[in-house]
N, C-alpha and C. Protein backbone atom coordinates (compact mmCIF):
# COMPACT_ATOMS: atom_id res chain seq x y z
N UNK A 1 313.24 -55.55 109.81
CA UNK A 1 313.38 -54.59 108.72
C UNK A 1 313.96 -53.30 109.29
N UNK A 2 314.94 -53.06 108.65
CA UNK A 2 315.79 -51.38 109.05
C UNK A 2 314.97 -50.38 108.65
N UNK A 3 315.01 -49.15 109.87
CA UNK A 3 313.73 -48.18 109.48
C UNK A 3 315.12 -47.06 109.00
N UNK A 4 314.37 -46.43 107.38
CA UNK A 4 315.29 -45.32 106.95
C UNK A 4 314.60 -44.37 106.72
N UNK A 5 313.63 -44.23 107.33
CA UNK A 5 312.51 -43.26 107.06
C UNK A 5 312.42 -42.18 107.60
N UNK A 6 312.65 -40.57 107.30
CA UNK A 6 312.66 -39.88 108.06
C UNK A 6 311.80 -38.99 108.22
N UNK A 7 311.30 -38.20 109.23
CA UNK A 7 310.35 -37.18 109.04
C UNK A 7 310.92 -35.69 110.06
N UNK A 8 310.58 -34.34 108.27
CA UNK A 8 311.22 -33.21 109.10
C UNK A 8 310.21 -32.85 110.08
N UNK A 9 311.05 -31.82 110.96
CA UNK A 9 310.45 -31.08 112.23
C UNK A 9 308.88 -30.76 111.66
N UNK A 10 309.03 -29.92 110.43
CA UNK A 10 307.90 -29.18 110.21
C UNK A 10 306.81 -30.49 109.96
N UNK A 11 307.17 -31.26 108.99
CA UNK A 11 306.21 -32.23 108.72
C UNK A 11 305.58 -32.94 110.17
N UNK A 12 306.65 -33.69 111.23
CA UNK A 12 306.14 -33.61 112.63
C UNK A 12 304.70 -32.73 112.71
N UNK A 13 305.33 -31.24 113.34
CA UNK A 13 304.41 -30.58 113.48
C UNK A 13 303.55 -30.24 113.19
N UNK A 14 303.51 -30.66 111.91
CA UNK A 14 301.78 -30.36 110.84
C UNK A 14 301.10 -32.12 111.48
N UNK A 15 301.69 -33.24 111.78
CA UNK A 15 301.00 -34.25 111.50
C UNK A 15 300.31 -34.10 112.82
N UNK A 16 301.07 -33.59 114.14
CA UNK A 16 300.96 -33.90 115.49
C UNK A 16 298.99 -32.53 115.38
N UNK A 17 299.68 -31.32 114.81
CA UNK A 17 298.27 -30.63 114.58
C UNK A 17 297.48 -31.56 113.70
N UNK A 18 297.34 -31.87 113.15
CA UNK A 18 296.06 -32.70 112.50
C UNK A 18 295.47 -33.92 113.02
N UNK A 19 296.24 -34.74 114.11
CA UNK A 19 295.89 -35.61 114.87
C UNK A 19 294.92 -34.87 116.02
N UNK A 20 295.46 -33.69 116.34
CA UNK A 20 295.24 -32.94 117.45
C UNK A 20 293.31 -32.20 117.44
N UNK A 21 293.43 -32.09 116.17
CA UNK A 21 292.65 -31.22 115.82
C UNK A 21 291.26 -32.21 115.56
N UNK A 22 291.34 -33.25 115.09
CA UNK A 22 290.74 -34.42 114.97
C UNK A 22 290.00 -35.35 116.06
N UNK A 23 291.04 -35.89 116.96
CA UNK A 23 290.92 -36.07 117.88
C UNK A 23 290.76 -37.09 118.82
N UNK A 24 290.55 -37.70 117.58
CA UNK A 24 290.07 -39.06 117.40
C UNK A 24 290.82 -40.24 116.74
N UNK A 25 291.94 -40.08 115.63
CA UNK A 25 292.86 -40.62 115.46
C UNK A 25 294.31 -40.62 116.27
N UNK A 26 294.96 -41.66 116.20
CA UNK A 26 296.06 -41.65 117.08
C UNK A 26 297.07 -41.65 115.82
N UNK A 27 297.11 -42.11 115.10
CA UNK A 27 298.58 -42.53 113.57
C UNK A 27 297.74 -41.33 112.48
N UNK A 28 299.12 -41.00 111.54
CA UNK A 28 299.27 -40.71 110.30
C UNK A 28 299.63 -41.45 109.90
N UNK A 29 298.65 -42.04 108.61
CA UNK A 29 299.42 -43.43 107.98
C UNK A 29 299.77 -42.86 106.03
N UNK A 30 300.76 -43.43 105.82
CA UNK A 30 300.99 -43.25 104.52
C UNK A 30 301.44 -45.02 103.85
N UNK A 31 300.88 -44.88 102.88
CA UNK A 31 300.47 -45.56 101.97
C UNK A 31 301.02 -45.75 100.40
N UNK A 32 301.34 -46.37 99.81
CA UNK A 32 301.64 -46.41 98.19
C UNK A 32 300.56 -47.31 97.50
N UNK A 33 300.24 -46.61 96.76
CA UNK A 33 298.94 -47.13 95.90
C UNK A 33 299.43 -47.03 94.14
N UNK A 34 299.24 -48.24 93.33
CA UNK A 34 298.82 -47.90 91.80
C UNK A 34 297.97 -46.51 91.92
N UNK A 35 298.59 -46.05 90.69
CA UNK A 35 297.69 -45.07 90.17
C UNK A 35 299.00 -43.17 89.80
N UNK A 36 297.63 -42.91 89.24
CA UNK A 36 298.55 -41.26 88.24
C UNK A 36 299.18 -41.80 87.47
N UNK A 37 299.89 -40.74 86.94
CA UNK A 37 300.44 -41.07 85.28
C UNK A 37 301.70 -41.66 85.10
N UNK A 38 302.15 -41.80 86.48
CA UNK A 38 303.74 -42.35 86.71
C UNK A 38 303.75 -43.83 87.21
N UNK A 39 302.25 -44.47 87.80
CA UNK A 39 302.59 -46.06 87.98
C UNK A 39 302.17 -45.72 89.50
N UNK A 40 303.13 -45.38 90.47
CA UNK A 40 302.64 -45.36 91.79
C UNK A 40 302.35 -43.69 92.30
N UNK A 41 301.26 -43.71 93.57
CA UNK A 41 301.19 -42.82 94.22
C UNK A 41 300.75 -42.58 95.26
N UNK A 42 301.26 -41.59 96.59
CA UNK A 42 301.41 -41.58 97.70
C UNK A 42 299.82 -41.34 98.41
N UNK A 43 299.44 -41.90 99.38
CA UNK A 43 297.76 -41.71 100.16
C UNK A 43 298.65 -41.40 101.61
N UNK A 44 297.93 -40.04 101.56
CA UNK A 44 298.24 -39.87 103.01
C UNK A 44 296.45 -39.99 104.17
N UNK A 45 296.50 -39.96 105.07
CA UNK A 45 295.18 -40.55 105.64
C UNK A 45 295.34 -40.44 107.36
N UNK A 46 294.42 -40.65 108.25
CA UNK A 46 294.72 -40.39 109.70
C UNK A 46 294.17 -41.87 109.93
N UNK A 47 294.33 -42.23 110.83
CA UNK A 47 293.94 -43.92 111.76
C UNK A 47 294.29 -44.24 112.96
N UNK A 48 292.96 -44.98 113.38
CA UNK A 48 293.34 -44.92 115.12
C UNK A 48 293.91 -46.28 115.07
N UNK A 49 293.72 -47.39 114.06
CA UNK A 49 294.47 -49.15 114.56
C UNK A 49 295.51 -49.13 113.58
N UNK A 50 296.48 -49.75 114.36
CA UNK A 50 297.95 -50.32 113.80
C UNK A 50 297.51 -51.29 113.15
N UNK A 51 297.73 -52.09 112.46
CA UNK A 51 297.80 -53.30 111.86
C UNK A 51 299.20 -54.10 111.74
N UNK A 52 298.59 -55.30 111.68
CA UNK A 52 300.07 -56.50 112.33
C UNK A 52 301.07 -55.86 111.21
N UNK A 53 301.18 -55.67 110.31
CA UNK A 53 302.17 -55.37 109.22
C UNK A 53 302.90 -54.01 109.17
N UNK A 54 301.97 -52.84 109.76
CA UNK A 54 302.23 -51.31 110.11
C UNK A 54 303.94 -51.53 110.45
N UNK A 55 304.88 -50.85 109.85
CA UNK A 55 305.98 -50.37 110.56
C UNK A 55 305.43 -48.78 111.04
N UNK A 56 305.96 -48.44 111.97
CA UNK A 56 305.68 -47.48 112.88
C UNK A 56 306.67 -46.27 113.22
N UNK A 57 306.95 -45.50 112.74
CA UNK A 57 308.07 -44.22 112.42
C UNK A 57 307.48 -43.52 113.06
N UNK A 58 307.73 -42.75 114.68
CA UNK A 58 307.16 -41.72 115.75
C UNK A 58 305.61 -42.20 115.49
N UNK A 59 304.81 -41.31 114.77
CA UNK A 59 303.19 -41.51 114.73
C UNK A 59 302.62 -41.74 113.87
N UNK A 60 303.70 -41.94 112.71
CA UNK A 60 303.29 -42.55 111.26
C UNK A 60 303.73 -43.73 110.78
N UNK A 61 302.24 -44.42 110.29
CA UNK A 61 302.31 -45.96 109.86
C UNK A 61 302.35 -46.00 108.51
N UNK A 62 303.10 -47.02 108.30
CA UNK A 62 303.18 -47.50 107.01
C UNK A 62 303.21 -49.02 107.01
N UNK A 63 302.51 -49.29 105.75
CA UNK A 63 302.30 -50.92 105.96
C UNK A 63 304.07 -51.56 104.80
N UNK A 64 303.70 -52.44 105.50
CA UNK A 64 305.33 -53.40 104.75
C UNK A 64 305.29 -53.24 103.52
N UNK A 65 304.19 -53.40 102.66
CA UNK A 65 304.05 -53.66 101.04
C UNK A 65 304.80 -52.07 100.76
N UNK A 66 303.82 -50.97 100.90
CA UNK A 66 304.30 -49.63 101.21
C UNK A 66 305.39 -49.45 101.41
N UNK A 67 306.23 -49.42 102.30
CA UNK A 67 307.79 -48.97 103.20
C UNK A 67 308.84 -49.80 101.96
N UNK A 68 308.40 -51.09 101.29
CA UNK A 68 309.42 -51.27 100.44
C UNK A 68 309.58 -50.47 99.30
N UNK A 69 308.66 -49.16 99.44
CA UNK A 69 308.58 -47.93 97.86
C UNK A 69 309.29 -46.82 98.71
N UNK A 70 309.25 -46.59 99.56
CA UNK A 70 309.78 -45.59 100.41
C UNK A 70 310.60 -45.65 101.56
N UNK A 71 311.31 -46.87 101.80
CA UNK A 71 312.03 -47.09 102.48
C UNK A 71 313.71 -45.81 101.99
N UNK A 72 313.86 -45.13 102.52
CA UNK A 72 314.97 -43.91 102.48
C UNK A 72 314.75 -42.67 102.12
N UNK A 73 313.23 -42.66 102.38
CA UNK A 73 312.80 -41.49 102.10
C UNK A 73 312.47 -40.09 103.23
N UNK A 74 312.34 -39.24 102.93
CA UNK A 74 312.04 -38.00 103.54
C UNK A 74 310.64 -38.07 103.70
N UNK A 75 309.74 -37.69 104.74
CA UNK A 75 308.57 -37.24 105.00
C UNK A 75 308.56 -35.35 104.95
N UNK A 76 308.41 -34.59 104.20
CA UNK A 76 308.69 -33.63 104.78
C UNK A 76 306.99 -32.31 104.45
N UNK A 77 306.81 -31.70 104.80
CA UNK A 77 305.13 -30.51 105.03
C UNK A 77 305.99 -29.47 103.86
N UNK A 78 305.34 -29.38 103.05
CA UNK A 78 305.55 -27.88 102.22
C UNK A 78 304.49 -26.83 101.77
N UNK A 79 304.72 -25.74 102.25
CA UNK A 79 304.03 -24.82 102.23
C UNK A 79 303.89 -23.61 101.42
N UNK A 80 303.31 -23.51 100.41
CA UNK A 80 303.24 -22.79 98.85
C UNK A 80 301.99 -21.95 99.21
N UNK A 81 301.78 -20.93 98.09
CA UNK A 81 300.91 -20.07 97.88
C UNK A 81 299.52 -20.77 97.82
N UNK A 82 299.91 -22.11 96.86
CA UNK A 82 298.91 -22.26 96.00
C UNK A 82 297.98 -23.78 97.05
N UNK A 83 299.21 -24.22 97.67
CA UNK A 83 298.68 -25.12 97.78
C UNK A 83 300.24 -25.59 99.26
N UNK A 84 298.58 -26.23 100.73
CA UNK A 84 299.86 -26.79 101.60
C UNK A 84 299.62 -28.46 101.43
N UNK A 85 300.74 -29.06 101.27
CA UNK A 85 300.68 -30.60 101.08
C UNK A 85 302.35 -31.51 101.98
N UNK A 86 301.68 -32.33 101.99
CA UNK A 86 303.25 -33.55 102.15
C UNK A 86 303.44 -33.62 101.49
N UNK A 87 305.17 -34.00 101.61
CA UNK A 87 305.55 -35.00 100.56
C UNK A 87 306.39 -35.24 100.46
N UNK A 88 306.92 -36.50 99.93
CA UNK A 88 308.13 -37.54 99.80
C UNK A 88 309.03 -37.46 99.38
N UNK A 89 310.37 -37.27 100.03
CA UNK A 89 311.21 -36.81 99.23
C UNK A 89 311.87 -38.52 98.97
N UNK A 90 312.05 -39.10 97.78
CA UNK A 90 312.00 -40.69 97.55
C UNK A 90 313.44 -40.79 96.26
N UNK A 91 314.71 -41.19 97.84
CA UNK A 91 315.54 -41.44 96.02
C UNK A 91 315.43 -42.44 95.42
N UNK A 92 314.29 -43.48 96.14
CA UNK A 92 314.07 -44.43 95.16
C UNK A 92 313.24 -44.16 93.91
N UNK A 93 312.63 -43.12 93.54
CA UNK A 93 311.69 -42.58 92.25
C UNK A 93 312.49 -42.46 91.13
N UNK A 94 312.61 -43.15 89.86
CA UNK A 94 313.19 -42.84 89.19
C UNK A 94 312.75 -41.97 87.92
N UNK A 95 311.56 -41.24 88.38
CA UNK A 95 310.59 -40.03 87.55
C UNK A 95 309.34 -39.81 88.40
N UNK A 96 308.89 -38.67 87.84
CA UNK A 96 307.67 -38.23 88.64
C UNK A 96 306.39 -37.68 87.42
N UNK A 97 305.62 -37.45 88.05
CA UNK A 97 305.22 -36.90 86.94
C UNK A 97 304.81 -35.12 87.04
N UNK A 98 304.27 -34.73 85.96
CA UNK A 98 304.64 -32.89 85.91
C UNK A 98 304.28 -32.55 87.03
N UNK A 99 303.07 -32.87 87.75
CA UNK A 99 302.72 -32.33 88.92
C UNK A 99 303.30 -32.86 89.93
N UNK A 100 303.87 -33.59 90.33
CA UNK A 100 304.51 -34.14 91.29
C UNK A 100 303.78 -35.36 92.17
N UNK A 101 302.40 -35.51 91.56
CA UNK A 101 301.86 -36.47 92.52
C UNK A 101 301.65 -38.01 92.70
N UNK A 102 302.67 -38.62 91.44
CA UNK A 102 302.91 -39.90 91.29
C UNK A 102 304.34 -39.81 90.50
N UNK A 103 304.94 -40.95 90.67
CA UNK A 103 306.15 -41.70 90.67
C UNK A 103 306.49 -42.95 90.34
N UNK A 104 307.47 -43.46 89.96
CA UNK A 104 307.68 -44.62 88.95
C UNK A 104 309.13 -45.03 89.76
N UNK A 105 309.11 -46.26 89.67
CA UNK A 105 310.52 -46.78 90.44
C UNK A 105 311.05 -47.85 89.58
């Protein structure tokens, strides 16, 4: 499977601090799950075991079922007043919903 997955500097650097800080996990794993008002949505999470299916992008896992929703996507850290979060920049989404935290393909 071709990896098109990318992750910015900043997002890097927020994941490498939260592994760091922890201490105890080795991966950032992201995930696509049913659910929100758009059909699918993103679980981000820390983990120390790979699993046979994990594709593996620098220090973030994603399982196969997963990577076929986000395969050409952006990983990228954004940082707001209100609120600091990831998130996916996915041209496979063909809507989102108002808040941004689920997506429909």
């Amino acid at each position: 499977m071709t990896n098109n997955f990318t992750i910015t500097d900043k997002a890097k650097k927020k994941i490498e601090n939260l592994l760091k800080k922890e201490n105890i996990n080795k991966f950032f794993r992201i995930e696509v799950k049913g659910g929100g008002c758009s059909g699918y949505k993103y679980h981000f999470s820390t983990d120390n075991k790979k699993n046979e299916d994990d594709i593996i992008v620098e220090n973030v896992l994603i399982d196969k079922s997963s990577f076929i929703f986000i395969d050409g996507s952006v990983l990228d850290f954004s940082e707001k007043l209100i609120e600091n979060t990831f998130k996916i920049i996915n041209p496979k989404a063909t809507s989102s919903c108002g808040c941004g935290s689920s997506f429909s393909v």
